[in-house]
PDB file of N, CA and C in Angstrom:
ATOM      1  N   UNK A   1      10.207  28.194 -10.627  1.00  0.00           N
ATOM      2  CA  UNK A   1       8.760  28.121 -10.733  1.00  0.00           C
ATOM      3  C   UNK A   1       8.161  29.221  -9.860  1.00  0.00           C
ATOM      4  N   UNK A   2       7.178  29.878 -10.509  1.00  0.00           N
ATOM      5  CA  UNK A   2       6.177  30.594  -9.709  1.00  0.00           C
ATOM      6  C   UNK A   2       5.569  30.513  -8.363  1.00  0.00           C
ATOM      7  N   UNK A   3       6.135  31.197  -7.393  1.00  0.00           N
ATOM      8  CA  UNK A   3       5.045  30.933  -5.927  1.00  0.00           C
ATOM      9  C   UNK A   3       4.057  30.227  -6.434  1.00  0.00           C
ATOM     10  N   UNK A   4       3.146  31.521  -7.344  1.00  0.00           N
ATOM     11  CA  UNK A   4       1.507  30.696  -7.555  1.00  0.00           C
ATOM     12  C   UNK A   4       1.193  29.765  -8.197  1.00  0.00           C
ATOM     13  N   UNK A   5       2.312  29.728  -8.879  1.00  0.00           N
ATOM     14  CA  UNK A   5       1.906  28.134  -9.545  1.00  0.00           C
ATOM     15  C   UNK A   5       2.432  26.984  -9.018  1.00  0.00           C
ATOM     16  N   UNK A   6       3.233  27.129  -7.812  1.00  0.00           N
ATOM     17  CA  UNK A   6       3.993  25.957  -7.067  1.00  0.00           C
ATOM     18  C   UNK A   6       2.600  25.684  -6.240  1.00  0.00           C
ATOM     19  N   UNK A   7       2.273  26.576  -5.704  1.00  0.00           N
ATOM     20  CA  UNK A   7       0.704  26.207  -4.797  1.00  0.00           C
ATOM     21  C   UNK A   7      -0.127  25.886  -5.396  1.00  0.00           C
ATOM     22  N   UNK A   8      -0.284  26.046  -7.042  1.00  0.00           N
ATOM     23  CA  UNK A   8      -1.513  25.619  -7.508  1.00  0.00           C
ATOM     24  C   UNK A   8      -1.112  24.117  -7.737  1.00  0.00           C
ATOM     25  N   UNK A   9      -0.124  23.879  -8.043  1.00  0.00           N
ATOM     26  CA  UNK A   9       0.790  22.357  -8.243  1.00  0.00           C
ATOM     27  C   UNK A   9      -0.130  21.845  -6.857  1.00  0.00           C
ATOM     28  N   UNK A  10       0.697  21.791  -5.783  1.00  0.00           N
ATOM     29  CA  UNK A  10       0.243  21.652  -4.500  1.00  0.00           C
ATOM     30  C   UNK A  10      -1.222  21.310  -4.852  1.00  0.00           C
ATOM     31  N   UNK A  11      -1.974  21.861  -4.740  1.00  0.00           N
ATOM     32  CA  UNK A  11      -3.559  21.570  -4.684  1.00  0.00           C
ATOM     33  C   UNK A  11      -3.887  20.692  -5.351  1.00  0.00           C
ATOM     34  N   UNK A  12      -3.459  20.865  -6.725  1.00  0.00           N
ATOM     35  CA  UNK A  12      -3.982  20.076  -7.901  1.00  0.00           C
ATOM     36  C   UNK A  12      -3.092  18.295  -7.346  1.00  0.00           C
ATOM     37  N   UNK A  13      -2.311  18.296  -6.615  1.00  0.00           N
ATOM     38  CA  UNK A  13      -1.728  17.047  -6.638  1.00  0.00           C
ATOM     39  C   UNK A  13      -2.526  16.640  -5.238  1.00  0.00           C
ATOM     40  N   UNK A  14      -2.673  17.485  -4.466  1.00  0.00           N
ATOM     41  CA  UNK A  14      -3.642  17.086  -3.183  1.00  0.00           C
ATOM     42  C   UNK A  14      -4.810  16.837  -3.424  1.00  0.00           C
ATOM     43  N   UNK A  15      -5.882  17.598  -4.408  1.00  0.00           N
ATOM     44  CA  UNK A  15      -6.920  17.012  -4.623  1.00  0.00           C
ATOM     45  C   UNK A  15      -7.086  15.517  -5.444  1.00  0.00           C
ATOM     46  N   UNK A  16      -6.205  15.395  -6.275  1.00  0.00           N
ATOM     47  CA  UNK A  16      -5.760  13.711  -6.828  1.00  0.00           C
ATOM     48  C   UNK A  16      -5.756  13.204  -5.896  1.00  0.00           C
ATOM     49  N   UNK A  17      -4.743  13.220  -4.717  1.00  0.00           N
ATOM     50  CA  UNK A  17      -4.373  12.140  -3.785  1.00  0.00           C
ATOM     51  C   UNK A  17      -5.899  11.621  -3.279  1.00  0.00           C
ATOM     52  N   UNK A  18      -6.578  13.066  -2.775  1.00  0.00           N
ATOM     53  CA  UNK A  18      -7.937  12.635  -2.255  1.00  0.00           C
ATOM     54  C   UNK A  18      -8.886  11.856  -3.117  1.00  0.00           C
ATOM     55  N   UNK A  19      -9.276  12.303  -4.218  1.00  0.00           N
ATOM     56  CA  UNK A  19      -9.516  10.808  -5.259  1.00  0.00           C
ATOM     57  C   UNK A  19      -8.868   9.759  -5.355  1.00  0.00           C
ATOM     58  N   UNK A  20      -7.738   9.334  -5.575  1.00  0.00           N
ATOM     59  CA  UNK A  20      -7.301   8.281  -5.391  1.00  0.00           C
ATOM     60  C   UNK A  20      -7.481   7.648  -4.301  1.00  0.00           C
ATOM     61  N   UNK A  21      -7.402   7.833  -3.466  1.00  0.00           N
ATOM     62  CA  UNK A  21      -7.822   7.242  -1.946  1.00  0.00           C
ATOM     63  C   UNK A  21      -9.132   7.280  -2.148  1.00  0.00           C
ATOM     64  N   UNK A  22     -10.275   7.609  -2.444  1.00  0.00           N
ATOM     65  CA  UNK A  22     -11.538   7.686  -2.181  1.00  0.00           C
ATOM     66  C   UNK A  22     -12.111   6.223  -2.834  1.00  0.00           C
ATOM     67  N   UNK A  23     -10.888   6.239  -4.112  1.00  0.00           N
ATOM     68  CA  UNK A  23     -11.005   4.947  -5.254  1.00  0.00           C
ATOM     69  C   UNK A  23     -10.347   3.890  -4.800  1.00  0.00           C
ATOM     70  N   UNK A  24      -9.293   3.957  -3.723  1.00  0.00           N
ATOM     71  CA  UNK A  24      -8.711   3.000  -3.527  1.00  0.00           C
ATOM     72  C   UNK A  24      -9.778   2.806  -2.122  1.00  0.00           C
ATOM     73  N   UNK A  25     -10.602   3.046  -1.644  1.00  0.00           N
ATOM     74  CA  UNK A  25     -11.698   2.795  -0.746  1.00  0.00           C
ATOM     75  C   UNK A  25     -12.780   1.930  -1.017  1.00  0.00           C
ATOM     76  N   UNK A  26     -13.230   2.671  -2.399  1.00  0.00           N
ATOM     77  CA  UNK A  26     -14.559   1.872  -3.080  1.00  0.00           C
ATOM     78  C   UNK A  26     -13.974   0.844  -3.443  1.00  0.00           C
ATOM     79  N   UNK A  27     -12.800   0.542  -4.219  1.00  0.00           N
ATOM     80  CA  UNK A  27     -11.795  -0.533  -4.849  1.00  0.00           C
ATOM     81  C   UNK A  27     -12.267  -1.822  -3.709  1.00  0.00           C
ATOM     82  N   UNK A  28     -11.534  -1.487  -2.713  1.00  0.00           N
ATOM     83  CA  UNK A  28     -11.416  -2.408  -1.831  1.00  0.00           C
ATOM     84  C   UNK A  28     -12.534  -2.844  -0.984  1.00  0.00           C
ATOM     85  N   UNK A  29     -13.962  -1.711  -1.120  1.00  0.00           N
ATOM     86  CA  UNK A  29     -14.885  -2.271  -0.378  1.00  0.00           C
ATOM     87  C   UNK A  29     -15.463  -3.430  -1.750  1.00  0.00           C
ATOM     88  N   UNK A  30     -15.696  -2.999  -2.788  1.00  0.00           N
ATOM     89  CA  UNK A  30     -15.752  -3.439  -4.040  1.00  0.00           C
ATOM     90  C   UNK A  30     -15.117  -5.232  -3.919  1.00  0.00           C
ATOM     91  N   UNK A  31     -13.738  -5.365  -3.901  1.00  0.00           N
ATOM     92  CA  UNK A  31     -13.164  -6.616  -3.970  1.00  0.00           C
ATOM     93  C   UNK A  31     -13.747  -7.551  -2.759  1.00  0.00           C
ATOM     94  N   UNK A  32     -14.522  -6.911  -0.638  1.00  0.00           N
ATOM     95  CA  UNK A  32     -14.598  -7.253   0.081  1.00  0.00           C
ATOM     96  C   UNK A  32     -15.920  -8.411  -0.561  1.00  0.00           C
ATOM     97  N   UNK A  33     -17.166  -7.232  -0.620  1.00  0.00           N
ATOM     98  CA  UNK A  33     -18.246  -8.061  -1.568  1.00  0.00           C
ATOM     99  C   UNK A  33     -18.046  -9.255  -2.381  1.00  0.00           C
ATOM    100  N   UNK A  34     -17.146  -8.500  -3.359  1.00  0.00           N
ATOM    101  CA  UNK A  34     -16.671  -9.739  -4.272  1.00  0.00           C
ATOM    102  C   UNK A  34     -16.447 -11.036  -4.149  1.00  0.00           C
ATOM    103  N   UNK A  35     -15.663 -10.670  -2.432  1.00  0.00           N
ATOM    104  CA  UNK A  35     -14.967 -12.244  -1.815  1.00  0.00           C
ATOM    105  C   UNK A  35     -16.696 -12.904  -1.182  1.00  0.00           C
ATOM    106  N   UNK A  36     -17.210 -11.642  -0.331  1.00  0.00           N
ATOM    107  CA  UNK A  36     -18.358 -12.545   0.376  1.00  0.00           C
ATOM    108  C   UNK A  36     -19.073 -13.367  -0.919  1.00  0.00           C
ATOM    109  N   UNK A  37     -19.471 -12.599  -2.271  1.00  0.00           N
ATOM    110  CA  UNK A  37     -20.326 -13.356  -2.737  1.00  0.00           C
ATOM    111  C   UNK A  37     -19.984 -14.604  -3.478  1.00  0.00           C
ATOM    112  N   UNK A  38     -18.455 -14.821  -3.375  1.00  0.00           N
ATOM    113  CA  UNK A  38     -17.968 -16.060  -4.308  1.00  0.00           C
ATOM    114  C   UNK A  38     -17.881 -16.935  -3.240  1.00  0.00           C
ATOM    115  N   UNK A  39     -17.919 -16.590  -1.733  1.00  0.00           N
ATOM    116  CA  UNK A  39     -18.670 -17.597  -0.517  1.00  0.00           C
ATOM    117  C   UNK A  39     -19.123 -17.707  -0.512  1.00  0.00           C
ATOM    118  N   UNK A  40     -20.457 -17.320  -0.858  1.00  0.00           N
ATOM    119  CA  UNK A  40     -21.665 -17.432  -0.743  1.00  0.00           C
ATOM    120  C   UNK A  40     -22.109 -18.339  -1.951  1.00  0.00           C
ATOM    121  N   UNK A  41     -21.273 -18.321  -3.202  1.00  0.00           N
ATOM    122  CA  UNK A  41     -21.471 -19.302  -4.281  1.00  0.00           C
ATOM    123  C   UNK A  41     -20.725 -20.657  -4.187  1.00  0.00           C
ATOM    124  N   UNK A  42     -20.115 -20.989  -3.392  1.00  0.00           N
ATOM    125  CA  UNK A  42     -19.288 -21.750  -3.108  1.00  0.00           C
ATOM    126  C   UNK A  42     -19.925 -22.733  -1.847  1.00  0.00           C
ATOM    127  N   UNK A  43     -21.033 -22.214  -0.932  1.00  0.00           N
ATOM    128  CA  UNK A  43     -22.011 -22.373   0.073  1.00  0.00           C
ATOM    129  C   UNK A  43     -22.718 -23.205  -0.834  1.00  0.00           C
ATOM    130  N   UNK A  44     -23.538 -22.751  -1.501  1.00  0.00           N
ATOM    131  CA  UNK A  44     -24.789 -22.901  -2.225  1.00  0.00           C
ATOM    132  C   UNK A  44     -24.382 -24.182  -2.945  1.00  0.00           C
ATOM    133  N   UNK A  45     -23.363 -24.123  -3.979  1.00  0.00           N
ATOM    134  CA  UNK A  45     -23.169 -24.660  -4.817  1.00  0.00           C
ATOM    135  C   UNK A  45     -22.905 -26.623  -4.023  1.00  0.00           C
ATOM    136  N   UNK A  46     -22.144 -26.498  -2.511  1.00  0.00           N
ATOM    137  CA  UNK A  46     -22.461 -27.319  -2.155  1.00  0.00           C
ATOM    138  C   UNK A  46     -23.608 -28.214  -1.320  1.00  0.00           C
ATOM    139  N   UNK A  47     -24.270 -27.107  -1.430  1.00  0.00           N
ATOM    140  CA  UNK A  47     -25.796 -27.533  -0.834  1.00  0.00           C
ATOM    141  C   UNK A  47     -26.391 -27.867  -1.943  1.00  0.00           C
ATOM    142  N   UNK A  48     -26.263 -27.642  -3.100  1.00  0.00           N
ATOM    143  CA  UNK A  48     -27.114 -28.310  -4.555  1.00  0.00           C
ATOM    144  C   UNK A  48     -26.668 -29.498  -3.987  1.00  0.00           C
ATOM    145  N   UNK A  49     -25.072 -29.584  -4.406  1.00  0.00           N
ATOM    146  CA  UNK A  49     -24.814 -30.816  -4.819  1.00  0.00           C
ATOM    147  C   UNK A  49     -25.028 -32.462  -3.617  1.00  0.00           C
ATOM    148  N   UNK A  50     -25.304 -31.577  -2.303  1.00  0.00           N
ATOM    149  CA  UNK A  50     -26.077 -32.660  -1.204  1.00  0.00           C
ATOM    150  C   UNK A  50     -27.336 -32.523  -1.477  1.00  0.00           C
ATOM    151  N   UNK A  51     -28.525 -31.888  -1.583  1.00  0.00           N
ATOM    152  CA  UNK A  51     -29.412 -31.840  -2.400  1.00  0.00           C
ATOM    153  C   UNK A  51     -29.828 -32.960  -3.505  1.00  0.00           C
ATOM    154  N   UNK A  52     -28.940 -33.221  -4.010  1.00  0.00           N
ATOM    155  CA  UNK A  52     -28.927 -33.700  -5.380  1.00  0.00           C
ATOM    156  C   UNK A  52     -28.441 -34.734  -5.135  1.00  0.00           C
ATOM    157  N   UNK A  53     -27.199 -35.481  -4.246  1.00  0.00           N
ATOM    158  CA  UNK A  53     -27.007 -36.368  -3.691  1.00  0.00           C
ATOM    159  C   UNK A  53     -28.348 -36.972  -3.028  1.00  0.00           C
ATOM    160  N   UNK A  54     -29.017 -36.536  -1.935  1.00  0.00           N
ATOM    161  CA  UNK A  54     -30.227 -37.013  -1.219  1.00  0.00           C
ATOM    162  C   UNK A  54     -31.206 -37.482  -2.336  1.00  0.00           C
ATOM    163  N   UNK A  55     -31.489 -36.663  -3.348  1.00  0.00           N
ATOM    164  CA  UNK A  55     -32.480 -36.762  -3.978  1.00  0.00           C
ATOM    165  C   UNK A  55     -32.334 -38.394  -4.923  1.00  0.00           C
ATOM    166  N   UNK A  56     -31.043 -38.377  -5.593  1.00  0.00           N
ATOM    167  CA  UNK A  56     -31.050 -39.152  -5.970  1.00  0.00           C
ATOM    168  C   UNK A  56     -30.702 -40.540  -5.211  1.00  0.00           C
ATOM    169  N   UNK A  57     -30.511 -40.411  -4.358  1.00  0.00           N
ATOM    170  CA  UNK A  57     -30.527 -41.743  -3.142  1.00  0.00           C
ATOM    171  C   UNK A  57     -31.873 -42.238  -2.893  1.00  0.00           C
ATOM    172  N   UNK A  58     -32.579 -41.259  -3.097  1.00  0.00           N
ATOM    173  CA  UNK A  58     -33.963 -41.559  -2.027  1.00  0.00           C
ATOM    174  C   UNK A  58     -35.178 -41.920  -3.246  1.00  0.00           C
ATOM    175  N   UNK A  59     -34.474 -41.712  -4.315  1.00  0.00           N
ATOM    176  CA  UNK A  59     -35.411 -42.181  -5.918  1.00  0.00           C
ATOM    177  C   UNK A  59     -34.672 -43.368  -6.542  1.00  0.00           C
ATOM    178  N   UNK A  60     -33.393 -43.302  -6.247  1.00  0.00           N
ATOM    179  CA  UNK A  60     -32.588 -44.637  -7.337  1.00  0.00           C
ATOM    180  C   UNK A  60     -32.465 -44.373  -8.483  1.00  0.00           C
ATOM    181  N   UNK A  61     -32.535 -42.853  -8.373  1.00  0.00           N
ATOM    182  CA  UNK A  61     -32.225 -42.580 -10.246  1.00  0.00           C
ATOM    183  C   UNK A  61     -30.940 -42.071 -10.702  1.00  0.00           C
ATOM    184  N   UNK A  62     -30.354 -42.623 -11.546  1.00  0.00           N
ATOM    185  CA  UNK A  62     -29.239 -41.881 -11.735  1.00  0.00           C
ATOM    186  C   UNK A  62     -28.803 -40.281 -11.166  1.00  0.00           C
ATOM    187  N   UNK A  63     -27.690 -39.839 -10.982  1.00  0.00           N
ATOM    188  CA  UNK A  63     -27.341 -38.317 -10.826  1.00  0.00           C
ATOM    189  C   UNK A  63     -27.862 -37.373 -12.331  1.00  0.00           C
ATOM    190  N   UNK A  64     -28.084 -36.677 -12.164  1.00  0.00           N
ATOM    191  CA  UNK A  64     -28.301 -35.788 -13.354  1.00  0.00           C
ATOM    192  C   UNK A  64     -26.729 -35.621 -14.294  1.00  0.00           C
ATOM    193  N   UNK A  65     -26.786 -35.707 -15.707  1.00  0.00           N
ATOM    194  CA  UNK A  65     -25.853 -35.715 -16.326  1.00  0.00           C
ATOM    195  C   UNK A  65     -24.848 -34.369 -15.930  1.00  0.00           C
ATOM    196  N   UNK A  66     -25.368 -33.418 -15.426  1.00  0.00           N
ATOM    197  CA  UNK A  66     -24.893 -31.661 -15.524  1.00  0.00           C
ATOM    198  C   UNK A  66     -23.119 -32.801 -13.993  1.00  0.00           C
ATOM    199  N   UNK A  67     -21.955 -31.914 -13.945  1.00  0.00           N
ATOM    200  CA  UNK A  67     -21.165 -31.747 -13.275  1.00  0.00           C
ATOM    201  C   UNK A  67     -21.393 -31.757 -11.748  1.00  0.00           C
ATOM    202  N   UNK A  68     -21.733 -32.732 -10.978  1.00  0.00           N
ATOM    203  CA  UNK A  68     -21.980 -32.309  -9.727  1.00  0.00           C
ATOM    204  C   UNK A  68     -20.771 -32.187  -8.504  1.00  0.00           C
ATOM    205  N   UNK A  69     -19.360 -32.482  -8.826  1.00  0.00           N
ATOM    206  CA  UNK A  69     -18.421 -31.617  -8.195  1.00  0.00           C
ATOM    207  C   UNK A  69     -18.138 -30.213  -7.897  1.00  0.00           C
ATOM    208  N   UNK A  70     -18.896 -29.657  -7.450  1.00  0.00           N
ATOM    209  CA  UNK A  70     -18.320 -28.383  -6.931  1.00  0.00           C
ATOM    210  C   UNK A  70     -17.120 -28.203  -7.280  1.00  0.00           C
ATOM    211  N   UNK A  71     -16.682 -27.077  -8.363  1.00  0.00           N
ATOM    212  CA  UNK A  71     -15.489 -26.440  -8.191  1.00  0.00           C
ATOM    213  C   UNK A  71     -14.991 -25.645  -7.571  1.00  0.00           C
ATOM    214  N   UNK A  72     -13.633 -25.595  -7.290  1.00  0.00           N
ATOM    215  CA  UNK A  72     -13.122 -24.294  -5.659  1.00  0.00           C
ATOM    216  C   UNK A  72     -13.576 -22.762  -6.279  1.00  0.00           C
ATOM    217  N   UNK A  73     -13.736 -21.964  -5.460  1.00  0.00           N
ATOM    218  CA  UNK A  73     -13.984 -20.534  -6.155  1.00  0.00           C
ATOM    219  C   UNK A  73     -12.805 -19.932  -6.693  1.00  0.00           C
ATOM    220  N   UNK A  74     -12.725 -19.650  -7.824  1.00  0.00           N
ATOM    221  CA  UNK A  74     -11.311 -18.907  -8.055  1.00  0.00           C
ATOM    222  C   UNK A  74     -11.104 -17.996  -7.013  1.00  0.00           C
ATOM    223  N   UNK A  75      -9.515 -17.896  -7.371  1.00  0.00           N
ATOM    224  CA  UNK A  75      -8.674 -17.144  -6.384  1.00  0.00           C
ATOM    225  C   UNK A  75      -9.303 -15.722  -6.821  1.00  0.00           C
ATOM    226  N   UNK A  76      -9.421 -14.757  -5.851  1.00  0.00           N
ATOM    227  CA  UNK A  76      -9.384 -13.880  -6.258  1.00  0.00           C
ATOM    228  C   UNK A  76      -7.837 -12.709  -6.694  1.00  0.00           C
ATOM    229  N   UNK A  77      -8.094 -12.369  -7.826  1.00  0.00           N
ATOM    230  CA  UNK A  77      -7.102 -11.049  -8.238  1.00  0.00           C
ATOM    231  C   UNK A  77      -7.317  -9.663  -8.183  1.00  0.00           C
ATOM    232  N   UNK A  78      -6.309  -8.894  -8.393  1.00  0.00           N
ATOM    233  CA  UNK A  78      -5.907  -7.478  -8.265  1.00  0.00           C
ATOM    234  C   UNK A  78      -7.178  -7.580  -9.869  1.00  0.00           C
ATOM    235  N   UNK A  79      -7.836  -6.567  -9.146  1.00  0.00           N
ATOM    236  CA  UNK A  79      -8.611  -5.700 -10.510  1.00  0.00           C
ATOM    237  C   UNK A  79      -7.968  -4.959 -11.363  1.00  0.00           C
ATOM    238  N   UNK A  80      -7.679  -4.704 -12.934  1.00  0.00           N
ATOM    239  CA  UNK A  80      -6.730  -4.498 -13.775  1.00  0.00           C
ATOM    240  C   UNK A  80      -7.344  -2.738 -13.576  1.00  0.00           C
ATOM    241  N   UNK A  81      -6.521  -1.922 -13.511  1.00  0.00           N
ATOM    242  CA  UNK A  81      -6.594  -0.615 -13.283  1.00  0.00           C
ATOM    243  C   UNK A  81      -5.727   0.542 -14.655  1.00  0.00           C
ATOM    244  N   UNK A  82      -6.406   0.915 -15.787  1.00  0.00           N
ATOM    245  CA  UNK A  82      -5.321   1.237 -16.889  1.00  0.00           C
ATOM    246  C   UNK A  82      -4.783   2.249 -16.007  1.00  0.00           C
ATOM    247  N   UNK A  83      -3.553   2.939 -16.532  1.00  0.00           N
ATOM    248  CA  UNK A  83      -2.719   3.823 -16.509  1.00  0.00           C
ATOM    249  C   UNK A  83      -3.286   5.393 -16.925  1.00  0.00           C
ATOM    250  N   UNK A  84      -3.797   6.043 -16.194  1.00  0.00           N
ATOM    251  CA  UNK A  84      -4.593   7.347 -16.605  1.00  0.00           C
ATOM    252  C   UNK A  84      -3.867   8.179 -18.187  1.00  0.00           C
ATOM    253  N   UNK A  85      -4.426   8.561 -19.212  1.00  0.00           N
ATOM    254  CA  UNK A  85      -3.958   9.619 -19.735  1.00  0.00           C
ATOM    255  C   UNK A  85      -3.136  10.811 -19.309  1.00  0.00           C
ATOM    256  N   UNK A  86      -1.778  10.842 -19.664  1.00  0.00           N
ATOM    257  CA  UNK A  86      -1.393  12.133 -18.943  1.00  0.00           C
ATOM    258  C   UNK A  86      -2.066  13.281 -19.352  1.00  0.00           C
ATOM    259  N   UNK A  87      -2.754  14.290 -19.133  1.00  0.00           N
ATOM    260  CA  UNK A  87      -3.282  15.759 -19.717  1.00  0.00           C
ATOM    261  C   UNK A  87      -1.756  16.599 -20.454  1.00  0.00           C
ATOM    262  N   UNK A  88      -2.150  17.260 -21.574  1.00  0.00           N
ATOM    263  CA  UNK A  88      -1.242  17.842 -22.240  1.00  0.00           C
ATOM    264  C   UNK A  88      -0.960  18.654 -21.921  1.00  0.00           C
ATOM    265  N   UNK A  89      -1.936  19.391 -21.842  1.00  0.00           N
ATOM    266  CA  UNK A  89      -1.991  20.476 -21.214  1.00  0.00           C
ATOM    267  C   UNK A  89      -1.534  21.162 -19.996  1.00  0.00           C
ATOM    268  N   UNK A  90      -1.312  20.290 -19.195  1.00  0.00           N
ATOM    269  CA  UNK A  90      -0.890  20.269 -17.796  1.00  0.00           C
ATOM    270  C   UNK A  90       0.946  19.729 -17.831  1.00  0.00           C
ATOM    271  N   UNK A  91       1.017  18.875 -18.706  1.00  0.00           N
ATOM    272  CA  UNK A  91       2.610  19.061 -18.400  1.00  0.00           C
ATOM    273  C   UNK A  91       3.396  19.863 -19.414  1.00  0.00           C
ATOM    274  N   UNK A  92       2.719  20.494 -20.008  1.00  0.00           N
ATOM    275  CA  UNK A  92       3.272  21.647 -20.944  1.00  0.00           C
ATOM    276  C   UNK A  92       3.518  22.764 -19.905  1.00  0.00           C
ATOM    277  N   UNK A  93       2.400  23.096 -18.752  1.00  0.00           N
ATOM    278  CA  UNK A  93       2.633  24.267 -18.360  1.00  0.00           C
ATOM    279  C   UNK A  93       3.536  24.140 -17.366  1.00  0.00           C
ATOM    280  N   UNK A  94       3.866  23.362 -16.844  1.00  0.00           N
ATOM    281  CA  UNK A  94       4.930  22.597 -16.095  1.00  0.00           C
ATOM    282  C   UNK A  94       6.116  21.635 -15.892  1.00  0.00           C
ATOM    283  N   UNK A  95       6.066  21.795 -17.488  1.00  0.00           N
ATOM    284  CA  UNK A  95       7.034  21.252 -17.943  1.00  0.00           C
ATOM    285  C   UNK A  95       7.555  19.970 -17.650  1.00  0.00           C
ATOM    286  N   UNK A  96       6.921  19.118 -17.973  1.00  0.00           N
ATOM    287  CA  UNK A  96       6.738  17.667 -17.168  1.00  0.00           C
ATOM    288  C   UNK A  96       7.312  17.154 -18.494  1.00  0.00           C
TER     289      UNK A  96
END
Protein backbone atom coordinates (compact mmCIF):
# COMPACT_ATOMS: atom_id res chain seq x y z
CA UNK A 1 0.00 0.00 0.00
CA UNK A 2 0.86 3.55 -0.70
CA UNK A 3 2.58 5.83 2.05
CA UNK A 4 -0.29 8.26 1.03
CA UNK A 5 -2.87 6.24 1.09
CA UNK A 6 -1.86 4.32 4.33
CA UNK A 7 -2.14 7.94 6.02
CA UNK A 8 -5.16 8.76 4.34
CA UNK A 9 -6.52 5.21 5.77
CA UNK A 10 -5.21 6.54 9.13
CA UNK A 11 -7.32 9.71 9.14
CA UNK A 12 -10.29 8.46 7.59
CA UNK A 13 -10.43 5.67 10.42
CA UNK A 14 -9.48 8.39 13.13
CA UNK A 15 -12.01 10.72 12.14
CA UNK A 16 -14.80 7.68 12.48
CA UNK A 17 -13.44 6.78 15.79
CA UNK A 18 -14.11 10.51 16.76
CA UNK A 19 -17.78 10.18 15.62
CA UNK A 20 -18.37 7.20 17.05
CA UNK A 21 -17.43 8.28 20.40
CA UNK A 22 -19.18 11.57 20.03
CA UNK A 23 -22.39 9.04 19.35
CA UNK A 24 -21.54 6.80 21.86
CA UNK A 25 -21.68 10.13 24.23
CA UNK A 26 -25.05 11.48 23.07
CA UNK A 27 -26.18 7.57 23.14
CA UNK A 28 -25.56 7.40 26.65
CA UNK A 29 -26.45 10.88 27.78
CA UNK A 30 -29.68 10.01 25.70
CA UNK A 31 -30.40 6.50 27.69
CA UNK A 32 -29.33 8.71 31.27
CA UNK A 33 -32.64 10.99 30.59
CA UNK A 34 -34.42 8.12 29.51
CA UNK A 35 -33.84 6.38 32.95
CA UNK A 36 -34.58 9.83 34.93
CA UNK A 37 -37.84 10.23 33.07
CA UNK A 38 -39.27 6.61 33.50
CA UNK A 39 -38.55 7.74 37.43
CA UNK A 40 -40.11 10.30 37.22
CA UNK A 41 -43.19 8.28 35.65
CA UNK A 42 -43.03 5.75 38.05
CA UNK A 43 -43.09 8.81 40.98
CA UNK A 44 -46.13 10.26 39.60
CA UNK A 45 -47.88 7.35 38.65
CA UNK A 46 -47.80 6.46 42.38
CA UNK A 47 -48.93 9.64 43.62
CA UNK A 48 -52.16 9.30 41.25
CA UNK A 49 -52.77 6.21 42.57
CA UNK A 50 -52.65 7.64 46.57
CA UNK A 51 -54.48 10.47 45.21
CA UNK A 52 -57.09 8.37 44.06
CA UNK A 53 -56.93 6.14 47.00
CA UNK A 54 -57.65 9.39 49.41
CA UNK A 55 -60.16 10.58 47.16
CA UNK A 56 -62.10 7.75 47.09
CA UNK A 57 -61.97 7.10 50.90
CA UNK A 58 -63.01 10.47 51.74
CA UNK A 59 -66.30 10.25 49.15
CA UNK A 60 -67.25 6.38 49.52
CA UNK A 61 -67.31 6.03 45.96
CA UNK A 62 -66.13 3.30 44.28
CA UNK A 63 -62.31 3.43 42.70
CA UNK A 64 -62.53 4.52 39.17
CA UNK A 65 -62.86 1.54 36.75
CA UNK A 66 -59.26 2.64 34.79
CA UNK A 67 -56.16 0.10 36.50
CA UNK A 68 -55.00 1.66 39.63
CA UNK A 69 -51.87 -0.64 40.29
CA UNK A 70 -48.99 1.00 39.23
CA UNK A 71 -46.95 -1.01 36.96
CA UNK A 72 -42.93 -1.37 37.51
CA UNK A 73 -41.17 0.77 34.78
CA UNK A 74 -39.77 -1.43 32.21
CA UNK A 75 -36.34 -2.45 32.33
CA UNK A 76 -34.49 -0.45 30.39
CA UNK A 77 -32.54 -1.84 27.01
CA UNK A 78 -29.59 -1.40 24.71
CA UNK A 79 -31.05 0.97 21.92
CA UNK A 80 -31.09 -1.15 18.58
CA UNK A 81 -28.20 0.49 16.51
CA UNK A 82 -28.31 -0.95 12.51
CA UNK A 83 -25.06 -1.99 11.11
CA UNK A 84 -23.76 1.05 8.87
CA UNK A 85 -23.66 0.48 4.99
CA UNK A 86 -20.26 -0.44 3.96
CA UNK A 87 -19.27 2.44 1.12
CA UNK A 88 -18.24 0.78 -2.20
CA UNK A 89 -16.33 2.83 -3.05
CA UNK A 90 -14.02 2.85 -0.29
CA UNK A 91 -13.34 -0.83 -0.09
CA UNK A 92 -12.70 -1.11 -3.71
CA UNK A 93 -9.88 1.31 -3.34
CA UNK A 94 -8.55 -0.65 -0.59
CA UNK A 95 -9.37 -3.58 -1.23
CA UNK A 96 -11.45 -4.57 1.64
Amino acid sequence: MDPAESEKLKRAISSQAAVVTQHESSLRQVMEHLQQLTTSVAQLSGQLASITDQLSSSTGAPPPAADQTASPPPSPREPFIPIPARNFRMTQRWGV
